[in-house]
PDB file of N, CA and C in Angstrom:
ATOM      1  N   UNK A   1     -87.890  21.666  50.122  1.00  0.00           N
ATOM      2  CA  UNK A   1     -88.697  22.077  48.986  1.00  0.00           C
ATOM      3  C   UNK A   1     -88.903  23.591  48.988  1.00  0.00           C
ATOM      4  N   UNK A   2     -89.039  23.921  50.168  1.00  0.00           N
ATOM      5  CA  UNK A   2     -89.481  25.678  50.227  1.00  0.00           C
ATOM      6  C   UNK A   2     -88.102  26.654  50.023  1.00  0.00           C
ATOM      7  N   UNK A   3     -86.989  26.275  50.296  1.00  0.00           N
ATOM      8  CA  UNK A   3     -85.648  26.349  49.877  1.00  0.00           C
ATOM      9  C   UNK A   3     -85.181  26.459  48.368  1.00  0.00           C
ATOM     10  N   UNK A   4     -85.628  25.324  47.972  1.00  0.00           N
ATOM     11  CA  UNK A   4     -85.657  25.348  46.385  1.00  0.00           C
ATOM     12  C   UNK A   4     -86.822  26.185  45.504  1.00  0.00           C
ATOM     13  N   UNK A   5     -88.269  26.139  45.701  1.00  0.00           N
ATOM     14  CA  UNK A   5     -88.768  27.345  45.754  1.00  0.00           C
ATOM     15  C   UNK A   5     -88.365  29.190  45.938  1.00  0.00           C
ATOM     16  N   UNK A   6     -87.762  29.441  46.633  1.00  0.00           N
ATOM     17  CA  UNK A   6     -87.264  30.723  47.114  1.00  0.00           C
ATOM     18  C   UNK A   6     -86.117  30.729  46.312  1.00  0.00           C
ATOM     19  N   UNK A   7     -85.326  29.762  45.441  1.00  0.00           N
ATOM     20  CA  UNK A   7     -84.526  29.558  45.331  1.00  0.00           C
ATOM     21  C   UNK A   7     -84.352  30.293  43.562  1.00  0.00           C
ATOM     22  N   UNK A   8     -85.426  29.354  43.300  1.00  0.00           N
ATOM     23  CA  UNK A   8     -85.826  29.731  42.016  1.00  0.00           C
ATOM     24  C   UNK A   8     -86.713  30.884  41.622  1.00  0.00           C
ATOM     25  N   UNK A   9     -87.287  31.451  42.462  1.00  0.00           N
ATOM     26  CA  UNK A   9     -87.796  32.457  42.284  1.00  0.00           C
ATOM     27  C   UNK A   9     -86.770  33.584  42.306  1.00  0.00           C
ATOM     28  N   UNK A  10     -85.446  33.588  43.511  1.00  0.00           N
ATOM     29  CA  UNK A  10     -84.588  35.040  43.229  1.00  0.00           C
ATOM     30  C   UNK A  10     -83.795  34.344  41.579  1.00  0.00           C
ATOM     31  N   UNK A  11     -84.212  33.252  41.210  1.00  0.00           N
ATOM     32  CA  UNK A  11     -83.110  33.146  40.022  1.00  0.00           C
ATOM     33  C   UNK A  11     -83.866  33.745  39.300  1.00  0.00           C
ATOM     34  N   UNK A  12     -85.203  33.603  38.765  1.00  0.00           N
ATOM     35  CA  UNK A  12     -86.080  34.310  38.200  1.00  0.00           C
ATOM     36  C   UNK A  12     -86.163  35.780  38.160  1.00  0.00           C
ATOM     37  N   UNK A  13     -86.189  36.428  39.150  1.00  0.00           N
ATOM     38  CA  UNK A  13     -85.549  37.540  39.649  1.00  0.00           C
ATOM     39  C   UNK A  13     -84.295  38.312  39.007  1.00  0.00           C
ATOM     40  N   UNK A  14     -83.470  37.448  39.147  1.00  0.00           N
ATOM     41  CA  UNK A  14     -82.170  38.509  38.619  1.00  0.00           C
ATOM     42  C   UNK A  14     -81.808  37.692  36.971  1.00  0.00           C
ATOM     43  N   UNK A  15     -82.680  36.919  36.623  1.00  0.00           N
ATOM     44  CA  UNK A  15     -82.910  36.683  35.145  1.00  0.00           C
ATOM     45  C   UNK A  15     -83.513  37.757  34.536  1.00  0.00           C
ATOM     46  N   UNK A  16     -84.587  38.790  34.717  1.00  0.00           N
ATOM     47  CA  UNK A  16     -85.731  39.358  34.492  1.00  0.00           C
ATOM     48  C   UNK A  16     -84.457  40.643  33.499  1.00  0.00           C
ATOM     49  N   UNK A  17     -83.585  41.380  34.357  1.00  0.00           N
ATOM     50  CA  UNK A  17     -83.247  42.651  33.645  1.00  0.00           C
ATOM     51  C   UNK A  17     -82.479  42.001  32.557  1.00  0.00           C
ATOM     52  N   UNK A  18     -81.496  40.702  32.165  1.00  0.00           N
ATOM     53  CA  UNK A  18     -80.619  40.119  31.801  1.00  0.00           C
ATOM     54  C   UNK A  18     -81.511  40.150  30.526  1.00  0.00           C
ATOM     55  N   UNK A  19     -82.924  39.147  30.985  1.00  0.00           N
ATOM     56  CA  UNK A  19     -83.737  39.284  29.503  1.00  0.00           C
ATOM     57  C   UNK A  19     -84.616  40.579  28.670  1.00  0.00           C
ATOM     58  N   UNK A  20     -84.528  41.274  30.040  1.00  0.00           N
ATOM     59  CA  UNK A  20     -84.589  42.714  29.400  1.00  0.00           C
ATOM     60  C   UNK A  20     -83.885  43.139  28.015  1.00  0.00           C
ATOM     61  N   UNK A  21     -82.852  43.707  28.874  1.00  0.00           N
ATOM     62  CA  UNK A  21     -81.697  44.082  27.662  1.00  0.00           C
ATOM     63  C   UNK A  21     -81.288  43.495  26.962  1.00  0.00           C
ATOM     64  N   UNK A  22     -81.366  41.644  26.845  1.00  0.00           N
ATOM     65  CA  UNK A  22     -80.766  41.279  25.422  1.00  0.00           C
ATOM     66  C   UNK A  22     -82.228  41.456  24.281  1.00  0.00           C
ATOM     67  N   UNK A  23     -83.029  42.025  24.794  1.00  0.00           N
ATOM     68  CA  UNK A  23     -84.459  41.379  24.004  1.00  0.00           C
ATOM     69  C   UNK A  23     -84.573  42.988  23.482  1.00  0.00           C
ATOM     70  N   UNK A  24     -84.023  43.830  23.978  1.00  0.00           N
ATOM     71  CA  UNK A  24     -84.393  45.419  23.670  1.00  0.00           C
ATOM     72  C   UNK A  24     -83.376  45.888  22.482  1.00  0.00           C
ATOM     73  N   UNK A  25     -83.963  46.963  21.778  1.00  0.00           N
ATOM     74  CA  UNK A  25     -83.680  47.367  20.677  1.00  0.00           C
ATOM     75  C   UNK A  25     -83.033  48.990  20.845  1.00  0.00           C
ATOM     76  N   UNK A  26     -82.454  49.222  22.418  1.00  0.00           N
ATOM     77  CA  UNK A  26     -82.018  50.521  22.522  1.00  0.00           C
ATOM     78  C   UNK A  26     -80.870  50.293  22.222  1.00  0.00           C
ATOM     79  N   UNK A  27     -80.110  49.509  22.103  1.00  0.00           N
ATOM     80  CA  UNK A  27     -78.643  49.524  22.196  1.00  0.00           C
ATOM     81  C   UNK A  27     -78.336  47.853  21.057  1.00  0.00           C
ATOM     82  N   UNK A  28     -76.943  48.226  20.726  1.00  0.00           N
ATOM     83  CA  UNK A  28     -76.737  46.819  19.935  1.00  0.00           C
ATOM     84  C   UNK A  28     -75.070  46.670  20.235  1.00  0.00           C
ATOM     85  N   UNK A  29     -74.916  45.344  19.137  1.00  0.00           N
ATOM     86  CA  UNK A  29     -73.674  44.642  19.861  1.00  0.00           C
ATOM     87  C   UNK A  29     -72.663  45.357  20.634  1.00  0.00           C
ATOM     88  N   UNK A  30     -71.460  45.616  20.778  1.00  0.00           N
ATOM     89  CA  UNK A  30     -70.584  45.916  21.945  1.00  0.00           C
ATOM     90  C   UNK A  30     -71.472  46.487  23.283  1.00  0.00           C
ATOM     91  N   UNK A  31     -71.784  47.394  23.013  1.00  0.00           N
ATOM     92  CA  UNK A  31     -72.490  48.508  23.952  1.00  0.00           C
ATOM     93  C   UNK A  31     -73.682  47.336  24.660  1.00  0.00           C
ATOM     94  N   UNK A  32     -74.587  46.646  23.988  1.00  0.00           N
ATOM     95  CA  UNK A  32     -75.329  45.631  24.809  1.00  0.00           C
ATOM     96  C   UNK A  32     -74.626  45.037  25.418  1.00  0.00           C
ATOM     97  N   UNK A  33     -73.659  44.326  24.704  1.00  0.00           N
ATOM     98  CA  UNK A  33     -72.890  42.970  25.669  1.00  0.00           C
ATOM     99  C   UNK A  33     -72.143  43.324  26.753  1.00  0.00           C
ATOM    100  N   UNK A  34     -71.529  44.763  27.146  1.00  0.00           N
ATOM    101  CA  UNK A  34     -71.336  45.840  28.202  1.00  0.00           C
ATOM    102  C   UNK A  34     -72.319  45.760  29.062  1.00  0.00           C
ATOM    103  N   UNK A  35     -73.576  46.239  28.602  1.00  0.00           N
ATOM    104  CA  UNK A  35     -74.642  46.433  29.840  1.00  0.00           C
ATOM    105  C   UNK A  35     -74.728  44.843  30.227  1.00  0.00           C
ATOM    106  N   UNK A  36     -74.969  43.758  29.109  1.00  0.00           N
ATOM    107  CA  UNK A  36     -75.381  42.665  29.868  1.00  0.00           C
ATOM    108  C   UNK A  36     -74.392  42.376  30.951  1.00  0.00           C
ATOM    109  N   UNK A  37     -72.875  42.445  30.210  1.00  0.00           N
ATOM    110  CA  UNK A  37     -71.859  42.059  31.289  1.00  0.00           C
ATOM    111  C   UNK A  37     -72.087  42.609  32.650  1.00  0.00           C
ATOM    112  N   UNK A  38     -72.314  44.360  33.004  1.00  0.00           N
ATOM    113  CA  UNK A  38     -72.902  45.031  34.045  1.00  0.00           C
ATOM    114  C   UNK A  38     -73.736  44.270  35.232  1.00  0.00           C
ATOM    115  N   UNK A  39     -74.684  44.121  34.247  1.00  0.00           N
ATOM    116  CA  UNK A  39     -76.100  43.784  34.732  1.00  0.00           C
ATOM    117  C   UNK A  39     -75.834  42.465  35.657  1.00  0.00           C
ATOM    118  N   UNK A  40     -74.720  41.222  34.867  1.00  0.00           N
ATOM    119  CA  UNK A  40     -74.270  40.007  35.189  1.00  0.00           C
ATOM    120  C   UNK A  40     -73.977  40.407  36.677  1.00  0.00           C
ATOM    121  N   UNK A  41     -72.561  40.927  36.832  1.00  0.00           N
ATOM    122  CA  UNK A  41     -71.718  41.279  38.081  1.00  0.00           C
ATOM    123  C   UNK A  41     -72.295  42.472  38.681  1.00  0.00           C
ATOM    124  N   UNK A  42     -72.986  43.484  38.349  1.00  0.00           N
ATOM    125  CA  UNK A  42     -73.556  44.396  39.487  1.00  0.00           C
ATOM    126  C   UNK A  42     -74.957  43.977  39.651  1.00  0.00           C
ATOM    127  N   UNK A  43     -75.631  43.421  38.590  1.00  0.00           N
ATOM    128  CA  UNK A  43     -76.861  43.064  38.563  1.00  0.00           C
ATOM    129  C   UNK A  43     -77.884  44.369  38.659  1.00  0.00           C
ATOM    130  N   UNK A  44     -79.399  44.164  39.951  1.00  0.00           N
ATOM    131  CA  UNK A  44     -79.972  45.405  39.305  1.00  0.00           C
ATOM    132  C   UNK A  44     -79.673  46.614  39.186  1.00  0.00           C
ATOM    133  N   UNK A  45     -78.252  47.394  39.849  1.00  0.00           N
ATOM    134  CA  UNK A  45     -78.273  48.979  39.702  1.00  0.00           C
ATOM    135  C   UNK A  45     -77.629  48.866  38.223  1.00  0.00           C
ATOM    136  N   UNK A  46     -77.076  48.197  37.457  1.00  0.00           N
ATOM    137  CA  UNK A  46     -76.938  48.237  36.659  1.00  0.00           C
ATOM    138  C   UNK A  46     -78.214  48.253  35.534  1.00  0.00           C
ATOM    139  N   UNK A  47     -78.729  47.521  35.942  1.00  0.00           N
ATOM    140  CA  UNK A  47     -80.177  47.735  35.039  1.00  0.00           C
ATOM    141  C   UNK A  47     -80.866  48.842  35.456  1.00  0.00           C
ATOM    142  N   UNK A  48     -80.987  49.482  36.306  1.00  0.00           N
ATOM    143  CA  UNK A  48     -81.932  50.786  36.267  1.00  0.00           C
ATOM    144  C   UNK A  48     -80.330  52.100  35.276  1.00  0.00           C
ATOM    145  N   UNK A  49     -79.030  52.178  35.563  1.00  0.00           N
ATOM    146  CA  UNK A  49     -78.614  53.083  35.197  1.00  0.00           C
ATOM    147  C   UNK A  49     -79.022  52.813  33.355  1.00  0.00           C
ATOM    148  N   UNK A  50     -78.975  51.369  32.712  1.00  0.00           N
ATOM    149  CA  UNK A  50     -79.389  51.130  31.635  1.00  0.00           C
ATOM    150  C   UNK A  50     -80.713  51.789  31.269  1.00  0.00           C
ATOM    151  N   UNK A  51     -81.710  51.960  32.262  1.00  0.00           N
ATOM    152  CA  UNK A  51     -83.050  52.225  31.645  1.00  0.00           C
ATOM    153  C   UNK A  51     -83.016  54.147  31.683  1.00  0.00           C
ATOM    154  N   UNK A  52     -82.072  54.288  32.594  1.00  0.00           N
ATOM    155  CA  UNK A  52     -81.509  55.916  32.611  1.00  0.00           C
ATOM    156  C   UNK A  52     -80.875  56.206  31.458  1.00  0.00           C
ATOM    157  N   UNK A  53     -79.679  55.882  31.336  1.00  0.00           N
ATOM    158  CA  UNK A  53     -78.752  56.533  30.489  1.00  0.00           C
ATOM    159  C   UNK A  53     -78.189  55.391  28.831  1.00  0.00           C
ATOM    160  N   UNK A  54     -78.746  54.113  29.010  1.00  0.00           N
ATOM    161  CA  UNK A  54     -79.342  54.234  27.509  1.00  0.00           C
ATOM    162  C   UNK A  54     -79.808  55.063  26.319  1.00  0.00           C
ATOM    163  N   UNK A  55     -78.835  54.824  25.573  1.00  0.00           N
ATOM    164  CA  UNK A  55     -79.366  55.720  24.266  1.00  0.00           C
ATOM    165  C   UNK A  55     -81.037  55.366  23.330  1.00  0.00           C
ATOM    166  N   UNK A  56     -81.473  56.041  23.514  1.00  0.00           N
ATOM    167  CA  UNK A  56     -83.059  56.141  22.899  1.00  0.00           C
ATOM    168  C   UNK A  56     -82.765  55.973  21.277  1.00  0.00           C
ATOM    169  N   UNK A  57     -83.070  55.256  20.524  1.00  0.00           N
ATOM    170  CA  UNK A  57     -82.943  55.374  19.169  1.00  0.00           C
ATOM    171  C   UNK A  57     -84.329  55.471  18.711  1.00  0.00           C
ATOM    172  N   UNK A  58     -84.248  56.229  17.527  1.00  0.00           N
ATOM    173  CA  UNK A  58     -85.390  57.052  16.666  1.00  0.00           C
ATOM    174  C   UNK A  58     -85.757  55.625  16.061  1.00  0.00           C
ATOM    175  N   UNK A  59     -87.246  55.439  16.263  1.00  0.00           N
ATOM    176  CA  UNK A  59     -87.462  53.886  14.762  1.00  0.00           C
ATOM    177  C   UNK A  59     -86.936  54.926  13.332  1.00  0.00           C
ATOM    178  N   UNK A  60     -86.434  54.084  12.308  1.00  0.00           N
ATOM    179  CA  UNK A  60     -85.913  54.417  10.918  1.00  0.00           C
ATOM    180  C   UNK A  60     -86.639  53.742  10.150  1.00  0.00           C
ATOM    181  N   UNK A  61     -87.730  54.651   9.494  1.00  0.00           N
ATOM    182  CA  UNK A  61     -88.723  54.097   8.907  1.00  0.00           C
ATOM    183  C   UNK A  61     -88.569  54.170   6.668  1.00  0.00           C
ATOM    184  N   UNK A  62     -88.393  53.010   6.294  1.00  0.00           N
ATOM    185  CA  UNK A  62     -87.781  53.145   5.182  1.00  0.00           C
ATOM    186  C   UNK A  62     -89.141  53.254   3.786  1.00  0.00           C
ATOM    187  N   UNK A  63     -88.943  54.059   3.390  1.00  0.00           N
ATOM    188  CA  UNK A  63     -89.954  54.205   1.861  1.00  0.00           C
ATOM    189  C   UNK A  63     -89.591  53.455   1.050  1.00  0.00           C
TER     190      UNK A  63
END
């Protein structure tokens, strides 16, 4: 039981940046599905270079 516990918690864990970036509004299709792919196979250094060198977009506020 404590196995499966620990178990699910690192899944929880390396779920966390995955739902990061699909849920964030810095980046969109190709360029997201890149970082997610990243994030998949390198996992977290991939998510911190995302929170680095991600492009910042301006909100576009319409009249």
């Amino acid at each position: 039981m404590f196995t499966f516990l620990c178990g699910l918690i690192i899944f929880c864990l390396w779920l966390i940046p995955i739902v990061a970036i699909a849920t964030s509004s810095r980046t969109a299709g190709g360029e997201k599905a890149a970082w997610l792919l990243a994030v998949i196979f390198i996992s977290w250094f991939a998510w911190i270079f995302y929170l680095l060198l991600a492009p910042l977009k301006s909100p576009r506020y319409r009249v």
